[in-house]
N, C-alpha and C. Protein backbone atom coordinates (compact mmCIF):
# COMPACT_ATOMS: atom_id res chain seq x y z
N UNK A 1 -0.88 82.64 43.61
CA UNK A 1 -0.10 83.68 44.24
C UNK A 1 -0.20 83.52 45.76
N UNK A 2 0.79 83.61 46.73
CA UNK A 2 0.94 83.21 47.99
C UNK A 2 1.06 84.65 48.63
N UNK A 3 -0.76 85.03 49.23
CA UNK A 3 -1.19 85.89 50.22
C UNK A 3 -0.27 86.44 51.01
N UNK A 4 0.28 87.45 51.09
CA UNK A 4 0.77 88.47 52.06
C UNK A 4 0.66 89.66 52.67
N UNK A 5 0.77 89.96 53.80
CA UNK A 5 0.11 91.18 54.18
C UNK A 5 1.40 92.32 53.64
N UNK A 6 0.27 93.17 52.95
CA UNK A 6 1.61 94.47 52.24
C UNK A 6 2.05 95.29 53.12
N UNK A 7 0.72 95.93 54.09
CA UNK A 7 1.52 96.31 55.17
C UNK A 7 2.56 95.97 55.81
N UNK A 8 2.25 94.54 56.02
CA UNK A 8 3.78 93.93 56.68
C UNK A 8 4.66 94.32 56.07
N UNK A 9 5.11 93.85 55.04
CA UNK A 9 6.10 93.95 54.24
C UNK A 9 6.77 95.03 54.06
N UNK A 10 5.70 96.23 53.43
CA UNK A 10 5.93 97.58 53.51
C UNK A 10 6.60 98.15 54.63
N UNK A 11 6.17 98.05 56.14
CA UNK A 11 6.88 98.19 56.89
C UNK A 11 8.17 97.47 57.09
N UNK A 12 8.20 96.49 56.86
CA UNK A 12 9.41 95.49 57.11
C UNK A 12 10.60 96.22 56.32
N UNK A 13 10.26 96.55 54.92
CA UNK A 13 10.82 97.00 54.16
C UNK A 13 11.50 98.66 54.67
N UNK A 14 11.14 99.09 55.18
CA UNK A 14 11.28 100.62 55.66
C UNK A 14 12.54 100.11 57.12
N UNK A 15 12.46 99.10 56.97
CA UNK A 15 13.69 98.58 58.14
C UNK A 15 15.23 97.58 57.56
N UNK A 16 16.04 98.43 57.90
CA UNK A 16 17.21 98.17 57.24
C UNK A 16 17.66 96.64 57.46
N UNK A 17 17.41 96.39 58.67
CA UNK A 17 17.74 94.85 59.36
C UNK A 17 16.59 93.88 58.81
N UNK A 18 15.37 94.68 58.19
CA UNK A 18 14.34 93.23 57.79
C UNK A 18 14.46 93.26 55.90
N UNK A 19 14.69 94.33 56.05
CA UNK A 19 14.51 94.92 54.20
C UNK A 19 14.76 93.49 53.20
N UNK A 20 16.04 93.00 53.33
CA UNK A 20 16.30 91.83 52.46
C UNK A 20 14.87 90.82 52.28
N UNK A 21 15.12 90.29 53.71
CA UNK A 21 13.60 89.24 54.11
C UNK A 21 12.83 89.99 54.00
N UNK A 22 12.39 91.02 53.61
CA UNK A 22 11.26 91.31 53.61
C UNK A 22 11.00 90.90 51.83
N UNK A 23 11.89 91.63 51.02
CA UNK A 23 12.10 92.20 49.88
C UNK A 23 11.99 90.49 49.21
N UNK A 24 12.79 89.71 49.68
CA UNK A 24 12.44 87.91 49.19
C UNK A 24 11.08 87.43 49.51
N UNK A 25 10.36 87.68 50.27
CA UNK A 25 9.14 87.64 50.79
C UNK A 25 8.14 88.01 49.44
N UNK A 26 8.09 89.65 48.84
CA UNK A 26 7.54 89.79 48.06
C UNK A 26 7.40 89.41 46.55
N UNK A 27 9.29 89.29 46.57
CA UNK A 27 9.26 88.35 45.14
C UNK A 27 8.78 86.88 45.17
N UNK A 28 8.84 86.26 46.14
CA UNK A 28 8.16 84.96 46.04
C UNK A 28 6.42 85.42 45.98
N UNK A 29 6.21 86.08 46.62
CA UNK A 29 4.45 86.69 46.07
C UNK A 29 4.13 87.14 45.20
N UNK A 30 4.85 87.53 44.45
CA UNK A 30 4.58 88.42 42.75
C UNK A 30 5.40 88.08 41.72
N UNK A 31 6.43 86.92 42.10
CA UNK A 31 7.09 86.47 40.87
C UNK A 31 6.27 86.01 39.80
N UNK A 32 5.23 85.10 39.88
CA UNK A 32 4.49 84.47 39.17
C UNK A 32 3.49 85.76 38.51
N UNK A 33 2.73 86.52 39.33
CA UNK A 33 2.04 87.42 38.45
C UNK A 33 2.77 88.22 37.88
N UNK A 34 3.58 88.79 37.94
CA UNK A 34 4.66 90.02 37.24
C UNK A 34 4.52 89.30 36.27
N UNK A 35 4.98 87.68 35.87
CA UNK A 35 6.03 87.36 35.04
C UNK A 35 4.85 86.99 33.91
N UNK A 36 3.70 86.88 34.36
CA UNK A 36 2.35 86.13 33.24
C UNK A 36 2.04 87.87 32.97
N UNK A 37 2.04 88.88 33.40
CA UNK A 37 1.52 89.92 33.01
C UNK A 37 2.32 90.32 32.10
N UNK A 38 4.17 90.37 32.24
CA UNK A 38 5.06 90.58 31.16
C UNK A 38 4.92 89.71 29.76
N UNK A 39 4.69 88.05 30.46
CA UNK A 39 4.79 87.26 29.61
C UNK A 39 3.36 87.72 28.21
N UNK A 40 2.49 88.14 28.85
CA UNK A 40 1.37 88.27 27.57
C UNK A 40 1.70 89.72 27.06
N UNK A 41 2.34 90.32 27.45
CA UNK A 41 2.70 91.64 26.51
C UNK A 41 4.08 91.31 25.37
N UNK A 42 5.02 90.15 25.94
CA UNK A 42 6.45 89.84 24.79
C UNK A 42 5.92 88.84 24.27
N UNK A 43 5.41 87.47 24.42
CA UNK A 43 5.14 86.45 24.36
C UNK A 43 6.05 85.49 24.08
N UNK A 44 7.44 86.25 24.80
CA UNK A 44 8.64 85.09 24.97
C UNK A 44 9.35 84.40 26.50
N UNK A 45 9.13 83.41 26.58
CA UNK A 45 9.68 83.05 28.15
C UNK A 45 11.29 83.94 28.08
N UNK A 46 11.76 83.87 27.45
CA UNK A 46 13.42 84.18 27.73
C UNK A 46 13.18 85.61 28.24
N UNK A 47 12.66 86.49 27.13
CA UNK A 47 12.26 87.71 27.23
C UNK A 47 11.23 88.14 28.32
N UNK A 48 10.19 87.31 28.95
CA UNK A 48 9.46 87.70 30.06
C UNK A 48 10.18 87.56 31.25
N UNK A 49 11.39 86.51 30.92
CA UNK A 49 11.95 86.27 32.53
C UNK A 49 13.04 87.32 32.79
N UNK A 50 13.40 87.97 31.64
CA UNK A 50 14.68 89.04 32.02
C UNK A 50 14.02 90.48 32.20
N UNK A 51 12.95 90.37 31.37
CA UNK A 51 12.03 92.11 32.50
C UNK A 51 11.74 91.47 33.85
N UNK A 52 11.20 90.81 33.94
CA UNK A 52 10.87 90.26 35.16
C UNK A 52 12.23 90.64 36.43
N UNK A 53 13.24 89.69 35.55
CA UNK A 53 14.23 90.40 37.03
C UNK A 53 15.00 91.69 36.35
N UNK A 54 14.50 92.39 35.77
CA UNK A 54 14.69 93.81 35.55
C UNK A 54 14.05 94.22 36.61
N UNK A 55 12.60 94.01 36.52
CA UNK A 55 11.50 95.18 37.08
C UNK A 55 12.15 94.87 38.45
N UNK A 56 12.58 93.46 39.24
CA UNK A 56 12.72 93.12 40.41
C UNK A 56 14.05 94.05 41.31
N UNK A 57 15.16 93.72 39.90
CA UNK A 57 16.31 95.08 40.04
C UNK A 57 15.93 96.08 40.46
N UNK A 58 15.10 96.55 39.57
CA UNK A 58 14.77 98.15 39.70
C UNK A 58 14.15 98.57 41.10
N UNK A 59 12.81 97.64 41.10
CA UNK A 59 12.09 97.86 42.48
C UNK A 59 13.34 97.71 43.54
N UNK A 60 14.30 96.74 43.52
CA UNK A 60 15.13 96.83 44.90
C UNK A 60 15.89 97.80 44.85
N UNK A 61 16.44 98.55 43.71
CA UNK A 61 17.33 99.63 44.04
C UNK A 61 16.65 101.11 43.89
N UNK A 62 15.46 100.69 43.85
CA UNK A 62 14.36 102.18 44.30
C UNK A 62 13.50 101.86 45.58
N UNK A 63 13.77 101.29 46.37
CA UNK A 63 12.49 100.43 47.21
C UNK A 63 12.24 101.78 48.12
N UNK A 64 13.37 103.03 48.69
CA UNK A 64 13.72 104.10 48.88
C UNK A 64 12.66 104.85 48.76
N UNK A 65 12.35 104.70 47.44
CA UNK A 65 11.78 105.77 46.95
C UNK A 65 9.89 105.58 46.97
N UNK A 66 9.41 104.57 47.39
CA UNK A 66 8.01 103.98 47.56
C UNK A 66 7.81 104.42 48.71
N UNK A 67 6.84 105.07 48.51
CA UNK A 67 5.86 106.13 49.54
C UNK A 67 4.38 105.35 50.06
N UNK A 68 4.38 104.60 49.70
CA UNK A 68 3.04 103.62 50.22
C UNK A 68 2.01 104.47 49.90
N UNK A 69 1.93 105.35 48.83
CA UNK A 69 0.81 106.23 48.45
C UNK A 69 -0.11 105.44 47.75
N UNK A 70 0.30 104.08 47.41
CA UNK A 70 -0.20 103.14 46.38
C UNK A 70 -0.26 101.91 46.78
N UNK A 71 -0.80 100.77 46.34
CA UNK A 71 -0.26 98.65 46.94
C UNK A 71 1.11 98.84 46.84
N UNK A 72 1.57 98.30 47.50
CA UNK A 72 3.01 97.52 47.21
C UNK A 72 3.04 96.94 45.63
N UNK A 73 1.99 96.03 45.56
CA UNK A 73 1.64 95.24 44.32
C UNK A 73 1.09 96.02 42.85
N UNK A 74 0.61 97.21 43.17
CA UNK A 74 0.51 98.44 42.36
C UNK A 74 1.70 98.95 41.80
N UNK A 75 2.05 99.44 42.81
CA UNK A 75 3.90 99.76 42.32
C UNK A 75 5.01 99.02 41.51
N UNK A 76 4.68 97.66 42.34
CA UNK A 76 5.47 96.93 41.09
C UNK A 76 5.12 96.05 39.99
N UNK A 77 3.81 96.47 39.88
CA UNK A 77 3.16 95.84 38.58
C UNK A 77 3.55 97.02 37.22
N UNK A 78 3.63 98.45 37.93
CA UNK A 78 3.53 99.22 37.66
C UNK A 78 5.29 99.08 36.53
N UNK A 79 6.04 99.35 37.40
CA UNK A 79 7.67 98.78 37.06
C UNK A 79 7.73 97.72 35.95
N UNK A 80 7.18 96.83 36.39
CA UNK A 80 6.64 95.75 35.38
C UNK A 80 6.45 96.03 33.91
N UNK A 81 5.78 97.00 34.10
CA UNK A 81 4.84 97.38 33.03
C UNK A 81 5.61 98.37 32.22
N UNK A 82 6.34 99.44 32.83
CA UNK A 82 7.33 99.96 32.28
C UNK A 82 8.48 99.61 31.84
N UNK A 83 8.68 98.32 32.49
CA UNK A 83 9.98 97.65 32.16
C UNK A 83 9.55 97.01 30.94
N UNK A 84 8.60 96.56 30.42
CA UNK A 84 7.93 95.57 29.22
C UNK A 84 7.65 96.80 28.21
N UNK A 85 7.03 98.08 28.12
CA UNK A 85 7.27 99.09 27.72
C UNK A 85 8.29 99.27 27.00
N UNK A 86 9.18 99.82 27.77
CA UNK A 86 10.82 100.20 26.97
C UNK A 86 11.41 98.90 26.73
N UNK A 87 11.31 97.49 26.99
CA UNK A 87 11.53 96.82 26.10
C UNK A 87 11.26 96.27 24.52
N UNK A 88 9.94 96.47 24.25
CA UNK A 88 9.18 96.88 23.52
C UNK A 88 9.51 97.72 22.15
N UNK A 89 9.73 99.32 23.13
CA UNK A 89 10.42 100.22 22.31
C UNK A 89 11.52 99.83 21.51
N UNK A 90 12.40 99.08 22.94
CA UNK A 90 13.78 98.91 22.09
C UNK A 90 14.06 97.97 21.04
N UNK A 91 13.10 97.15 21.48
CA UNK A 91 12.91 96.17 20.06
C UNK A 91 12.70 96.77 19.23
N UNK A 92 11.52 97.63 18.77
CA UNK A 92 11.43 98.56 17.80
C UNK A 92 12.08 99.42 17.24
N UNK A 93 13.23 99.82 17.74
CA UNK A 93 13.91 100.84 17.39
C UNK A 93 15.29 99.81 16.84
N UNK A 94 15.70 99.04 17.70
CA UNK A 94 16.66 98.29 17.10
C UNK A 94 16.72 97.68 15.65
N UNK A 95 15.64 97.04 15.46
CA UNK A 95 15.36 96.63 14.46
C UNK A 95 14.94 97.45 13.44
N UNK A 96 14.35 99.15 13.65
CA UNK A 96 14.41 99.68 13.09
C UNK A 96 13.00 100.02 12.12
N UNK A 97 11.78 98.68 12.70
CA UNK A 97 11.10 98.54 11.90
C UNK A 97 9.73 99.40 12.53
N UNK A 98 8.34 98.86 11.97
CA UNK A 98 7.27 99.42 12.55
C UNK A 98 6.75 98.89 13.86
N UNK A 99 5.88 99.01 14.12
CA UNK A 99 5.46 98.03 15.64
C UNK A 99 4.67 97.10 14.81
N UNK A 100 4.06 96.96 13.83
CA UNK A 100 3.32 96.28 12.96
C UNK A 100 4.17 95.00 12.71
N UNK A 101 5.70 95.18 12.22
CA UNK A 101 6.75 94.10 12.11
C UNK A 101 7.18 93.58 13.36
N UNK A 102 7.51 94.20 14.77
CA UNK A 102 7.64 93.92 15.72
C UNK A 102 6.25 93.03 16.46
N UNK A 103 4.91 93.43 15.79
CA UNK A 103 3.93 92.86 16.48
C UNK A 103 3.99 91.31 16.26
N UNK A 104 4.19 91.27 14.52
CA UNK A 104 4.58 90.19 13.61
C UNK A 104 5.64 89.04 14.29
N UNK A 105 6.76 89.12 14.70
CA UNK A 105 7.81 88.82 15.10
C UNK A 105 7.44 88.55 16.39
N UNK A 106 6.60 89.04 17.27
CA UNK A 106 6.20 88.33 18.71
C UNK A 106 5.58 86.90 18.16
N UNK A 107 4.66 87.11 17.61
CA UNK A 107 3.65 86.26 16.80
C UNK A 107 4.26 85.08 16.47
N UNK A 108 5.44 85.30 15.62
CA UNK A 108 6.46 84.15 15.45
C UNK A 108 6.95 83.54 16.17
N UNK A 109 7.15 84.62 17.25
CA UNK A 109 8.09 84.14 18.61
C UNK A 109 6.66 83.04 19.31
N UNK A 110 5.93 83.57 19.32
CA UNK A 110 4.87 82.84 19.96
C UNK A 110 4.90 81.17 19.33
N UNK A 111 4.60 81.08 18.45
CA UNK A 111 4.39 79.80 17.52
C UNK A 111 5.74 79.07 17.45
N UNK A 112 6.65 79.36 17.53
CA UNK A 112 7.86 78.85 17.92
C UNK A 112 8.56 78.95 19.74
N UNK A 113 7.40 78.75 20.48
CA UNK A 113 7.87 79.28 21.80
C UNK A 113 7.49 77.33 22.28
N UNK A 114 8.83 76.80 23.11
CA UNK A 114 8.58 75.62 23.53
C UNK A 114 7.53 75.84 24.53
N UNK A 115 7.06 76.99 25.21
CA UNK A 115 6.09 76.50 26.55
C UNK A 115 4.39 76.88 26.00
N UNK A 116 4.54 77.55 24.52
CA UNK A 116 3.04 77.53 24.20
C UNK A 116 2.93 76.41 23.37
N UNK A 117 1.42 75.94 24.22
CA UNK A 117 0.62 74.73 23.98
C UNK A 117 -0.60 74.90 23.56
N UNK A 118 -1.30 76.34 22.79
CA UNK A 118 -2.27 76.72 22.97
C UNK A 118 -2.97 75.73 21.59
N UNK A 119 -4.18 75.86 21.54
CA UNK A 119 -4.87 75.38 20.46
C UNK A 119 -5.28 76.53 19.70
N UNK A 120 -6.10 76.38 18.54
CA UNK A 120 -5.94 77.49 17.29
C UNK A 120 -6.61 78.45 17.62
N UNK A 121 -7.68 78.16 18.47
CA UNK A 121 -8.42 79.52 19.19
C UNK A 121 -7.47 80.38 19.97
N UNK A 122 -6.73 79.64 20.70
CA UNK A 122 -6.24 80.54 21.45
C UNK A 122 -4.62 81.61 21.07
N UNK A 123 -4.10 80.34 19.54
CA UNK A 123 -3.35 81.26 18.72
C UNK A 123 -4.13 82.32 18.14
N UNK A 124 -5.40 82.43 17.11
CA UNK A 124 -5.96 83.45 16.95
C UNK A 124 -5.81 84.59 17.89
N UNK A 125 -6.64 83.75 18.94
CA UNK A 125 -6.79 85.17 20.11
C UNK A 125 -5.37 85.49 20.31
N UNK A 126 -4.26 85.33 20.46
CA UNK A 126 -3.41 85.64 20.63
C UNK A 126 -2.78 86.62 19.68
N UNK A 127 -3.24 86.33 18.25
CA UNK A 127 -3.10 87.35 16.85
C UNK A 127 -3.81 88.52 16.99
N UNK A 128 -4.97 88.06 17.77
CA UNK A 128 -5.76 89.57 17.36
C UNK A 128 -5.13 90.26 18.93
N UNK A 129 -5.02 89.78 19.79
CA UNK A 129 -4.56 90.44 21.06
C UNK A 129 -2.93 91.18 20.40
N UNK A 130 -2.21 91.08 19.55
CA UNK A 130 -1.44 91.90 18.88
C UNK A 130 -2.00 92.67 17.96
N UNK A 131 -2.46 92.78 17.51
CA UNK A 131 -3.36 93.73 16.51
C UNK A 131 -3.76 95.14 17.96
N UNK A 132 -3.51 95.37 18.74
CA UNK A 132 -3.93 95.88 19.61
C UNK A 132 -2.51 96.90 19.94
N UNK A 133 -2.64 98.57 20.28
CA UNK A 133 -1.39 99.09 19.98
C UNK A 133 -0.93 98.36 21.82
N UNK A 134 0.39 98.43 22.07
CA UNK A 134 0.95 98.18 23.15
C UNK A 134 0.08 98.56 24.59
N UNK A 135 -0.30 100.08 24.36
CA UNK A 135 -0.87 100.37 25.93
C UNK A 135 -2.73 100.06 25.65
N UNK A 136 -3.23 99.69 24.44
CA UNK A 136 -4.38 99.42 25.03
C UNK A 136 -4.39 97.80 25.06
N UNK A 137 -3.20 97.34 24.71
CA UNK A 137 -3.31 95.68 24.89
C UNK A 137 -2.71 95.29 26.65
N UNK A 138 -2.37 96.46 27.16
CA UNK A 138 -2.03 96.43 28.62
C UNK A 138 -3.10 96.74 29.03
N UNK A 139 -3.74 96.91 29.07
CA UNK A 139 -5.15 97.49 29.61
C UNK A 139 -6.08 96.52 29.43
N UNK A 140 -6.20 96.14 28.30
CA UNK A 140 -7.01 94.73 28.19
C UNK A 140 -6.67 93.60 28.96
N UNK A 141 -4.98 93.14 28.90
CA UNK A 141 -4.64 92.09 29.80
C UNK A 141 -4.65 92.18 31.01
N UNK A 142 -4.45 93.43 31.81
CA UNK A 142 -5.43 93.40 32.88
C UNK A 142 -6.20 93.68 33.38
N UNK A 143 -7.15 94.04 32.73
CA UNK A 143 -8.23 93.64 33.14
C UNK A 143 -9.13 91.88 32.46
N UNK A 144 -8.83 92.22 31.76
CA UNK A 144 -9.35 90.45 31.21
C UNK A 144 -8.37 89.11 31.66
N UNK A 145 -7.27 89.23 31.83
CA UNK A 145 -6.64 88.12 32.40
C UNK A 145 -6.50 88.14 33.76
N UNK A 146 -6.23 89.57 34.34
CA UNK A 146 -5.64 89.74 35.43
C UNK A 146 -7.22 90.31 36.81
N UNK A 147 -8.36 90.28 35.70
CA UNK A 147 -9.26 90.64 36.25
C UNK A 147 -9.30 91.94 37.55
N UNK A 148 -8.34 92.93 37.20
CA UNK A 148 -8.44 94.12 38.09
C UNK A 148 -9.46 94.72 37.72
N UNK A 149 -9.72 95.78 38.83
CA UNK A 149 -10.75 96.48 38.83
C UNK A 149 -9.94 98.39 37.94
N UNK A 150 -11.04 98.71 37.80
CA UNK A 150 -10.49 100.05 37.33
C UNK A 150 -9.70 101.29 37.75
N UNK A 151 -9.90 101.11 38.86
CA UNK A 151 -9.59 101.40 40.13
C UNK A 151 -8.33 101.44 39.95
N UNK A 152 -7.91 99.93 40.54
CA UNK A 152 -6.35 99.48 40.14
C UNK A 152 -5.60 99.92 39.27
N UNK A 153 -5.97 99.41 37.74
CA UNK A 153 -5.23 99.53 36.76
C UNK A 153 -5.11 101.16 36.67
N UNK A 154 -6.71 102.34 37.19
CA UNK A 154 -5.91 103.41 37.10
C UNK A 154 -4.81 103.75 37.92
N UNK A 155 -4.87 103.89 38.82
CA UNK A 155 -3.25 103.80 39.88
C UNK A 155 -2.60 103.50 39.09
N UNK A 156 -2.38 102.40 38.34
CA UNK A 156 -1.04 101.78 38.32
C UNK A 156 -0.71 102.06 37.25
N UNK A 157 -1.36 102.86 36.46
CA UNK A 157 -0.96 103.51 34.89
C UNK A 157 -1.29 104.70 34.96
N UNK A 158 -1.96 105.51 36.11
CA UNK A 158 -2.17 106.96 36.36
C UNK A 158 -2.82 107.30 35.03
N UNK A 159 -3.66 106.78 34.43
CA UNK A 159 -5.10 106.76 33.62
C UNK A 159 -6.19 107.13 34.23
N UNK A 160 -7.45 107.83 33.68
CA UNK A 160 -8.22 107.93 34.60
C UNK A 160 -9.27 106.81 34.03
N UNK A 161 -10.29 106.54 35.09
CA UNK A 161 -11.34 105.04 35.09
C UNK A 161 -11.84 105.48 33.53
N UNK A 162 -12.20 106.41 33.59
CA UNK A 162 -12.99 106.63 32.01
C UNK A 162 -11.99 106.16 30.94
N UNK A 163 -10.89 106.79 30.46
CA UNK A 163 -10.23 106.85 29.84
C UNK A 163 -10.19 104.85 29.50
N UNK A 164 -9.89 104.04 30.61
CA UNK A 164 -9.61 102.74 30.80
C UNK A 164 -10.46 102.33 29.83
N UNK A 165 -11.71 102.53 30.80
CA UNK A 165 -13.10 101.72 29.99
C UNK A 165 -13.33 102.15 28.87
N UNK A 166 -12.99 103.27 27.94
CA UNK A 166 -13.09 103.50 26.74
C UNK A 166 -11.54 102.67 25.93
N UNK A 167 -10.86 102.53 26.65
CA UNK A 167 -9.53 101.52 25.81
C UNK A 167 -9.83 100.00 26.14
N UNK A 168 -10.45 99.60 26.88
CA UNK A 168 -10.88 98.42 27.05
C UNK A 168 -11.69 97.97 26.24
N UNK A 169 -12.94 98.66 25.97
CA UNK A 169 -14.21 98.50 25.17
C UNK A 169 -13.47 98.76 23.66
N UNK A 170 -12.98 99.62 23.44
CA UNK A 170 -12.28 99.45 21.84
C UNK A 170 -11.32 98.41 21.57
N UNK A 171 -10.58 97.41 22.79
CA UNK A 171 -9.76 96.77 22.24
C UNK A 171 -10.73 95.30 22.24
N UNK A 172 -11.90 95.30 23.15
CA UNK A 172 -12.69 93.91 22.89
C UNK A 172 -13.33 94.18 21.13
N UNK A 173 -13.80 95.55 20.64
CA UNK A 173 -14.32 95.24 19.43
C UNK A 173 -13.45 95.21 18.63
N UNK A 174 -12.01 95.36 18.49
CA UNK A 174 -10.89 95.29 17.72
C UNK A 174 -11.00 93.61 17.95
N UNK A 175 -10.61 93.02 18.99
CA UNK A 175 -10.30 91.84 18.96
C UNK A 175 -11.65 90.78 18.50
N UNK A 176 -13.01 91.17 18.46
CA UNK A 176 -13.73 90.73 18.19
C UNK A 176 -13.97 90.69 16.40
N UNK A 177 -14.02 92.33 16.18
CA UNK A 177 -13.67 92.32 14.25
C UNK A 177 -12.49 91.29 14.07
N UNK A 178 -11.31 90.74 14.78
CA UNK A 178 -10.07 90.18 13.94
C UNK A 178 -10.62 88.27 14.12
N UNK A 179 -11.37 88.59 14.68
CA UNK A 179 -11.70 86.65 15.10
C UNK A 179 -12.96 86.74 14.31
N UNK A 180 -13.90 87.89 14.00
CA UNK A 180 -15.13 87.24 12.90
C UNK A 180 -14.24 87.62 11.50
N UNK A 181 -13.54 88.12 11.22
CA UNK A 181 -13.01 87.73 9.73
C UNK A 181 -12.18 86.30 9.62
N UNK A 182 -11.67 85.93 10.36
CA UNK A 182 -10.97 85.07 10.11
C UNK A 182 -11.74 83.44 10.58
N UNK A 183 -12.99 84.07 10.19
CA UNK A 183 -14.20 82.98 10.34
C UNK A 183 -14.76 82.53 8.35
């Protein structure tokens, strides 16, 4: 990820004449994390790259509305996250089925995805990381992939730290029961 000062930006952004450059500035800094944070919640490139420039849509035609009460990078992880959310949903609802069949069907999507190369450990882990309902498998991925602090992830899901660390700690022994049975 290519370091930027948010302040800068943030301000830059609050200026009508820098806003664009500013606003290209940040997507080249968070394209890549947005898109691995979406990507492990769908586990489809096609599908991670169109929330991706969803969330990017959205953030530019709300940029207005960001109060710097939060990161820059908070906010739109945040978008991110909601945008992968109601995609989610809508899969579910379209199809009509459970999230259990929808979890199923990522799974597939996964194993038939040209850019995963993983080996069988890391398909497992990838099975039991669905076995996990939607918002505590967001919570797990970042903090375990994305290595935030609690801090963070509360901001950016308006969770409180407790609440986190009790969905964190239940989704490592969920994911831990689904890898010793399948031993």
């Amino acid at each position: 990820m290519k370091i930027i000062d948010e302040s800068q930006i943030v301000e830059r952004l609050s200026k009508p004449e820098e806003r664009k450059k500013a606003f290209e500035e940040m997507v080249c800094a968070y394209r890549e994390t947005v898109y691995w944070q979406i990507r492990r919640m769908v586990f489809n490139h096609d599908d991670a790259d169109d929330i991706m420039q969803n969330t990017f849509v959205k953030a530019w035609t709300s940029i207005d509305k960001f109060r710097a009460e939060s990161k820059l990078s908070t906010w739109l992880y945040r978008i991110a996250m909601n945008e992968t959310l109601t995609f989610l949903s809508r899969q579910q609802q379209r199809r009509q089925v459970s999230i259990d069949e929808v979890d199923n069907n990522l799974l597939n999507t996964l194993e038939s995805d040209y850019y995963f190369d993983g080996d069988e450990l890391q398909y497992h882990f990838q099975q039991a990381l669905q076995t996990l309902p939607p918002k505590q498998r967001q919570v797990f991925n970042l903090r375990y992939f994305d290595e935030m602090s609690y801090d963070n992830i509360s901001s950016m899901l308006g969770t409180s730290v407790g609440a986190l660390k009790a969905s964190y700690h239940y989704a490592v022994i969920k994911i831990q029961k689904y890898l010793e049975e399948l031993e």
